[in-house]
Protein backbone atom coordinates (compact mmCIF):
# COMPACT_ATOMS: atom_id res chain seq x y z
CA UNK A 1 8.64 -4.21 -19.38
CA UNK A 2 11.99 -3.03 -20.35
CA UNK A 3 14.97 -4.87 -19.95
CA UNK A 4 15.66 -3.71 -16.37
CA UNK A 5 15.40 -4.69 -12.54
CA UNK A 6 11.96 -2.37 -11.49
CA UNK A 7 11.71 -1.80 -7.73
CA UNK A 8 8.61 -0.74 -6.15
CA UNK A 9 7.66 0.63 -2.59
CA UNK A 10 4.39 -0.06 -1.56
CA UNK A 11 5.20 0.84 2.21
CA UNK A 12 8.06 2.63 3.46
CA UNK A 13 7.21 3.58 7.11
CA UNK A 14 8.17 1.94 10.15
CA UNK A 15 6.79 0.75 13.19
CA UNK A 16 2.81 1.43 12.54
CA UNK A 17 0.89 2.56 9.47
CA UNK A 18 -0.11 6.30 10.04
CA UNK A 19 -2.53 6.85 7.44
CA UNK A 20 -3.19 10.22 7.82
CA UNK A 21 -3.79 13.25 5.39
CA UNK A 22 -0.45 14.88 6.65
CA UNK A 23 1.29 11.85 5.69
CA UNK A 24 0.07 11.09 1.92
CA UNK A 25 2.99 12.41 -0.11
CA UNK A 26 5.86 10.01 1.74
CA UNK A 27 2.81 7.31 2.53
CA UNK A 28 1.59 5.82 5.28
CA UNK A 29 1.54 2.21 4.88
CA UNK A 30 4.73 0.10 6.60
CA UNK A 31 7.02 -2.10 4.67
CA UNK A 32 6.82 -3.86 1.79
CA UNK A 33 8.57 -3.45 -1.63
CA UNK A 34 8.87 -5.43 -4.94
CA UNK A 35 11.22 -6.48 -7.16
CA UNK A 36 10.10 -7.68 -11.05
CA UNK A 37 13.05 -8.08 -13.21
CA UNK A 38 13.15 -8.03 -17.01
CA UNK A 39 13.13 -11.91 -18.26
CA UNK A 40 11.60 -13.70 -15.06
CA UNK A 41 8.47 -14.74 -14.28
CA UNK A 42 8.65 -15.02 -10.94
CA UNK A 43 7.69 -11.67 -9.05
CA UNK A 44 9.90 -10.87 -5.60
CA UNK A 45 8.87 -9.19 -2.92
CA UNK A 46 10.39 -8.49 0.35
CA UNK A 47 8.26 -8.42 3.97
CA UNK A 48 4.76 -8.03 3.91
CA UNK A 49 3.72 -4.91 5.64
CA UNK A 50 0.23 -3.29 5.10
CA UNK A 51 1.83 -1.92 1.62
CA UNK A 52 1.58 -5.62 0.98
CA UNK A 53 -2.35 -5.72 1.01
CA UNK A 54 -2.02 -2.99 -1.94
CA UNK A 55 0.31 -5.04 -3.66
CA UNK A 56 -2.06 -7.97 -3.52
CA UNK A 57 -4.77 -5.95 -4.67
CA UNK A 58 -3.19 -4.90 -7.56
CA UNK A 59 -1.68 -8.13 -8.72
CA UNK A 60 -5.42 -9.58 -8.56
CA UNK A 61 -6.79 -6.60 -10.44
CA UNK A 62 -4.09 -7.18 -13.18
CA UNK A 63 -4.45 -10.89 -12.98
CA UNK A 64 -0.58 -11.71 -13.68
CA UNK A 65 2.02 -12.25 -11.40
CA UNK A 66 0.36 -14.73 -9.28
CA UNK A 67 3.94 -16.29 -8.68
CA UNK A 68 6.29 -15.30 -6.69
CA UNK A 69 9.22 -15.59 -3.86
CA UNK A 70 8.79 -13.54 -0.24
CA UNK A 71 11.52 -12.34 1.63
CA UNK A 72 10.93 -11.25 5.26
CA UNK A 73 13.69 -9.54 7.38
CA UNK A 74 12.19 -10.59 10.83
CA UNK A 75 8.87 -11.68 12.34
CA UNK A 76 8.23 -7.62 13.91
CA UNK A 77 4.19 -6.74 13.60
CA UNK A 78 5.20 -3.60 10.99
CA UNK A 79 6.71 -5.96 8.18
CA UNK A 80 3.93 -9.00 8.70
CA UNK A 81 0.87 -7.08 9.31
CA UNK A 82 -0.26 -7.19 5.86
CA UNK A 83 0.06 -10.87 5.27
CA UNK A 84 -3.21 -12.13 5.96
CA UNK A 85 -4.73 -9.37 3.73
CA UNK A 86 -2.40 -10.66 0.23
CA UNK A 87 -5.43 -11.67 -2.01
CA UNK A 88 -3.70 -14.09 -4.34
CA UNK A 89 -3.15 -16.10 -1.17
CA UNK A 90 -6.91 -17.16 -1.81
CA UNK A 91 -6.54 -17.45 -5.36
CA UNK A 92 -5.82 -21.06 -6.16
CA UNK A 93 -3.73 -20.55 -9.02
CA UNK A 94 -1.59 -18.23 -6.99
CA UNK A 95 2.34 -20.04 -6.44
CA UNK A 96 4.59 -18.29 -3.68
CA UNK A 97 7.49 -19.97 -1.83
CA UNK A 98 8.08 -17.61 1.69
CA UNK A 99 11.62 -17.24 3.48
CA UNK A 100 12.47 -15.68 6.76
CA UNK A 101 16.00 -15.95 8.91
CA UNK A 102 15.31 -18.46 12.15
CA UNK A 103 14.34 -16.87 15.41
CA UNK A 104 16.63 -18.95 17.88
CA UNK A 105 15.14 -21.90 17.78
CA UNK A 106 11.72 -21.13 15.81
CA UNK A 107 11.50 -21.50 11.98
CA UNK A 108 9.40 -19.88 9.15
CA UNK A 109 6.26 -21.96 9.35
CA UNK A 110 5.63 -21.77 13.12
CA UNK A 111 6.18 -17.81 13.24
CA UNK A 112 3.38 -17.50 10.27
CA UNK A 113 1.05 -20.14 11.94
CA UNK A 114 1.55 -18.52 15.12
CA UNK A 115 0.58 -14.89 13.46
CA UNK A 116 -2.28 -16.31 11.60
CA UNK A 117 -3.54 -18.41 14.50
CA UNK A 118 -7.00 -17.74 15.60
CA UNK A 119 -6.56 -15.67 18.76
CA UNK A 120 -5.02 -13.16 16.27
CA UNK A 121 -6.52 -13.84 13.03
CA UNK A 122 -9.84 -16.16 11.91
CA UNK A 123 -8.07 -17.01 8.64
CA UNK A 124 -5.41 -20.02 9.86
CA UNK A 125 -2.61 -20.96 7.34
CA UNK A 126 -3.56 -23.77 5.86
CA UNK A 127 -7.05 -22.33 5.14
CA UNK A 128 -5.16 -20.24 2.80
CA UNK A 129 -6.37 -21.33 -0.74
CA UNK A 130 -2.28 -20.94 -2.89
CA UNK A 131 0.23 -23.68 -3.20
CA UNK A 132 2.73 -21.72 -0.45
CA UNK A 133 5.54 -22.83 1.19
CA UNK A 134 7.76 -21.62 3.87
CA UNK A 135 11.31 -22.02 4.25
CA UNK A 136 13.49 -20.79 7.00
CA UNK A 137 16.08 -19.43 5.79
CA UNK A 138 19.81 -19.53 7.56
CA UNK A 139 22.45 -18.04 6.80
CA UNK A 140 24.30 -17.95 3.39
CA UNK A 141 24.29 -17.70 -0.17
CA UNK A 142 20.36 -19.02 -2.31
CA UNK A 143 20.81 -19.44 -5.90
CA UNK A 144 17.61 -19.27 -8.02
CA UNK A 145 17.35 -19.14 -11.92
CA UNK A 146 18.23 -15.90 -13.05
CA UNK A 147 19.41 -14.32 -9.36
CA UNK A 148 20.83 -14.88 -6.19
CA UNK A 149 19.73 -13.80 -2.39
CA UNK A 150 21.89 -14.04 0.18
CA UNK A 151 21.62 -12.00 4.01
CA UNK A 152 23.76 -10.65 6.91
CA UNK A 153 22.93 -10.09 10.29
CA UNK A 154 21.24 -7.20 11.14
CA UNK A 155 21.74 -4.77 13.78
CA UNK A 156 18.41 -5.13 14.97
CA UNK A 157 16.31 -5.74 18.61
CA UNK A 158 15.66 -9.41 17.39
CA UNK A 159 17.29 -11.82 14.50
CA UNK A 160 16.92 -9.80 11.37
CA UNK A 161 18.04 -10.25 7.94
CA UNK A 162 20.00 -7.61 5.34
CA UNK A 163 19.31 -8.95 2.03
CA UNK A 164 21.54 -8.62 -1.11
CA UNK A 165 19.65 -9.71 -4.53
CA UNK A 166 22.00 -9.86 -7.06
CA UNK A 167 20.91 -10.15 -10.72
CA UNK A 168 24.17 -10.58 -12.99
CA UNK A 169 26.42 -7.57 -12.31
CA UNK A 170 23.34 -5.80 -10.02
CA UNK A 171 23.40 -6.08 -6.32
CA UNK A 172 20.45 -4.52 -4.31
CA UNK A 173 20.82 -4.13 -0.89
CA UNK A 174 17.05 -4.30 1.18
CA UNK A 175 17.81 -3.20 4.90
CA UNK A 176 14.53 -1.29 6.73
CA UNK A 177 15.50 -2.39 9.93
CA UNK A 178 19.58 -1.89 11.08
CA UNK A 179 21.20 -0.15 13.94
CA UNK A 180 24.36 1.68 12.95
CA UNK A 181 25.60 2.44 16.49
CA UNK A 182 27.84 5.49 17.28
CA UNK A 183 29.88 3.74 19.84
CA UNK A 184 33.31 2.13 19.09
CA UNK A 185 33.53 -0.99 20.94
CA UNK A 186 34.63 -4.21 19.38
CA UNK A 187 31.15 -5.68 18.69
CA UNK A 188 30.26 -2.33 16.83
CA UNK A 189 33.80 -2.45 14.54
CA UNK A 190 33.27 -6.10 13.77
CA UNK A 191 29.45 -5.43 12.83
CA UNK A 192 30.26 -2.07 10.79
CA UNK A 193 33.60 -3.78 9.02
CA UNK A 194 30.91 -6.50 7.60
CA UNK A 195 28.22 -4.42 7.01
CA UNK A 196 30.66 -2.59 4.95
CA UNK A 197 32.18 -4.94 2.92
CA UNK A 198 28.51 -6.53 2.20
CA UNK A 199 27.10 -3.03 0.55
CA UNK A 200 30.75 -1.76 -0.89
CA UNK A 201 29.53 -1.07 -4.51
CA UNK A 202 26.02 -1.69 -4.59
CA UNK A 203 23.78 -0.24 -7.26
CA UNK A 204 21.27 0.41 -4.69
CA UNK A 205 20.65 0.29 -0.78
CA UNK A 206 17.35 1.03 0.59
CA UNK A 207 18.13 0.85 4.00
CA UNK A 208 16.61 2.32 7.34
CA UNK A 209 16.92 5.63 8.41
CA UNK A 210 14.16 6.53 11.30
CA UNK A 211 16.46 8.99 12.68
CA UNK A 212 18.46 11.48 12.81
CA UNK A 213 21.36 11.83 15.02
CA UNK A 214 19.91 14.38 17.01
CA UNK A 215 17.02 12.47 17.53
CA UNK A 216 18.81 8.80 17.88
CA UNK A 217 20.99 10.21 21.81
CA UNK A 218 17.55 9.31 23.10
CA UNK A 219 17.39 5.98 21.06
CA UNK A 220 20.26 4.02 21.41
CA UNK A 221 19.51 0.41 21.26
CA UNK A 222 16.04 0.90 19.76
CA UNK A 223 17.11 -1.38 16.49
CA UNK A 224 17.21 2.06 13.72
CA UNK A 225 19.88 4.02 12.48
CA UNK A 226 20.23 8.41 11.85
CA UNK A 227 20.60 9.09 8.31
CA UNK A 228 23.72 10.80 8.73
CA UNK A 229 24.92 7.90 9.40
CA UNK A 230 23.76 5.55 6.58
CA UNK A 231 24.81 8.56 4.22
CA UNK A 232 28.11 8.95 5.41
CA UNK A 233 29.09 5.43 5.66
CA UNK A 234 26.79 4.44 2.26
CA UNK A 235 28.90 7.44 -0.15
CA UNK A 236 32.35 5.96 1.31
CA UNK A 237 31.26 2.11 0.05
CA UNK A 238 30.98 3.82 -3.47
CA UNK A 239 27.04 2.99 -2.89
CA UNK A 240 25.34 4.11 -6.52
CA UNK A 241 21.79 4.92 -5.59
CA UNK A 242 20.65 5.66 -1.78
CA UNK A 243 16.96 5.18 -0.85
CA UNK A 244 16.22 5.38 3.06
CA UNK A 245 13.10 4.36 4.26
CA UNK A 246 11.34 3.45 7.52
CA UNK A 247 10.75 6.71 8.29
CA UNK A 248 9.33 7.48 11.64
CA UNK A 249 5.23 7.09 11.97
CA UNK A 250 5.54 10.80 13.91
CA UNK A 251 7.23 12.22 10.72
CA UNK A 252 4.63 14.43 8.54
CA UNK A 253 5.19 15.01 5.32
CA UNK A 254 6.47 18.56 6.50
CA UNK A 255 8.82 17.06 8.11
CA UNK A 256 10.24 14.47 5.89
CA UNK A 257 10.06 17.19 3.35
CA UNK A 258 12.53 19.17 5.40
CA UNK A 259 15.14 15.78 6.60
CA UNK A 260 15.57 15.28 2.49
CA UNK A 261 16.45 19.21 1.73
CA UNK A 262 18.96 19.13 4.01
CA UNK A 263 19.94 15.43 3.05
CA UNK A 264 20.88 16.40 -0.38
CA UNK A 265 22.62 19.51 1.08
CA UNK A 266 24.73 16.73 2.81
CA UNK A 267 25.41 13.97 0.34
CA UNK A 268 26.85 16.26 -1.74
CA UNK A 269 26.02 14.46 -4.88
CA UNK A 270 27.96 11.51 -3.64
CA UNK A 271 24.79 9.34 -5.12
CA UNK A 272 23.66 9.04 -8.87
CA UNK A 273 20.74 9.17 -6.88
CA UNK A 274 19.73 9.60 -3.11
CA UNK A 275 16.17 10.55 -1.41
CA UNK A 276 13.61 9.43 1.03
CA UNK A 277 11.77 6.90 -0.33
CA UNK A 278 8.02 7.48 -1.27
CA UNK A 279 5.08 4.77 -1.55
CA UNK A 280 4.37 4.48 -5.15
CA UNK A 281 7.79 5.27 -6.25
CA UNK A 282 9.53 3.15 -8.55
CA UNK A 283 13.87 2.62 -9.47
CA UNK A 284 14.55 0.85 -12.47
CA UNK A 285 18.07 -0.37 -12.70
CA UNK A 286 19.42 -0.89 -16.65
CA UNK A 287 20.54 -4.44 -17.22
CA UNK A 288 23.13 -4.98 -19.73
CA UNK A 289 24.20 -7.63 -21.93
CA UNK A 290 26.98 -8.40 -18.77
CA UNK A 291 23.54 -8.45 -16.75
CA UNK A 292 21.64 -11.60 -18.97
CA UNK A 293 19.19 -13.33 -16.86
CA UNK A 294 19.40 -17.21 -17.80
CA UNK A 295 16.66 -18.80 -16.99
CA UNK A 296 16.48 -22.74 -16.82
């Protein structure tokens, strides 16, 4: 691998998989994405839609990477329903640690027991065969060899995370599920101010964009944001790369096709890079010598 910060999406639609023949070129699976970088052996990944089966499949078939950290934004059934499908979970040799914001008063471990418990699932956690362990994670700053994670609030329907990973001088920015509301009231100017200040300069966002404004007058306070919106607000934070995602399980490829003509038309090559993001595609980020991963 070269000496970079690879990011893969294995599942960049929200909601529900759709996988149907119209939907092939953009994908069909919901959310998952990975993170190797250049210099560490541990593999990240962040939420565990079905593009996380695929994942799983593919580390087994390559037998390497059976080590890793998990990231999940929030407990919904379109980032967690490929967990109990993740094949090194049944591999013994297979080392993940998991991490997911609290829900009020409900941690990490009881929202995966409770998803994997047998009136949903006949596969229970701790019949799972890995050395796993699950963390809720609050609020603030994590510092692992070689990169940090860290999260904001989300604009979202229930407590969801906005990760930052930063590697060195790198920051990327994971955010599939954020409301950018339209109205001004002081909740909104308080949320956008921080949201702000936590992408300003990033070297890449992937963040949600089910929407677009037309279509978001009839979806106010559904949890998802227009990409008008992300773009506008994304190009005046000096964002470097743009990838929006969660895109709308009603959206063909036709029309996806269409929103990211007339999103470039609008950026106005504000982006060293900007488009909707595909499963399969992959964004490698350079790392320089300012960039060195130290590893303990």
């Amino acid at each position: 691998m070269s000496n970079s910060i690879n990011i893969k999406f294995w599942g960049v639609r929200g909601s529900t998989p759709c996988a149907n023949s119209e939907n092939m070129h953009y994908g069909g699976n919901t959310t998952c994405v990975q993170i190797e970088v250049s210099g560490l052996d541990e593999l990240l990944i962040f939420d565990c839609g079905t593009g996380f089966r695929n994942l799983g499949n593919s580390l087994i078939n390559s037998n390497e990477h059976l080590r890793g950290r998990i990231f999940i934004t929030h407990p919904h059934w379109d980032h967690l329903q490929g967990f109990p499908f993740f094949k090194p979970f049944y591999e013994a040799q297979s080392w993940f640690r998991i991490y997911m914001p609290p829900q009020g008063d409900i941690g990490c471990s009881e929202i995966l027991q409770g998803h994997m418990s047998n009136t949903f699932f006949p596969v229970s956690m701790d019949m799972l065969e890995a050395d796993l362990d699950c963390e809720t994670f609050q609020l603030g700053k994590k510092l692992f060899d070689g990169f940090t994670v860290e999260y904001m609030w989300a604009s979202h329907t229930v407590p969801t995370a906005i990760y930052k990973i930063s590697v060195g001088n790198k920051s990327i920015i994971f955010a599939p599920d954020n409301e950018l509301m339209e109205d001004r009231g002081d909740a909104t100017e308080k949320f956008e101010k921080e949201f702000r200040s936590f992408i300003k300069d990033a070297d890449l966002l992937i963040h949600d964009a089910q929407f677009s404004r037309e279509e978001y007058q009839n979806k106010i306070g559904w949890g998802h944001s227009a990409w008008e919106d992300v773009v506008d607000i994304a190009a005046e934070e000096n964002v470097k790369r743009l990838l929006l995602t969660h895109h709308d399980p009603d959206n063909d490829d036709d029309k996806l096709s269409d929103i990211e003509a007339v999103m470039h038309s609008y950026a106005n090559s504000n982006f060293e890079e900007i488009s909707l993001a595909k499963e399969g595609q992959t964004v490698s980020l350079p790392l320089t010598k300012a960039d060195k991963v130290s590893v303990k």
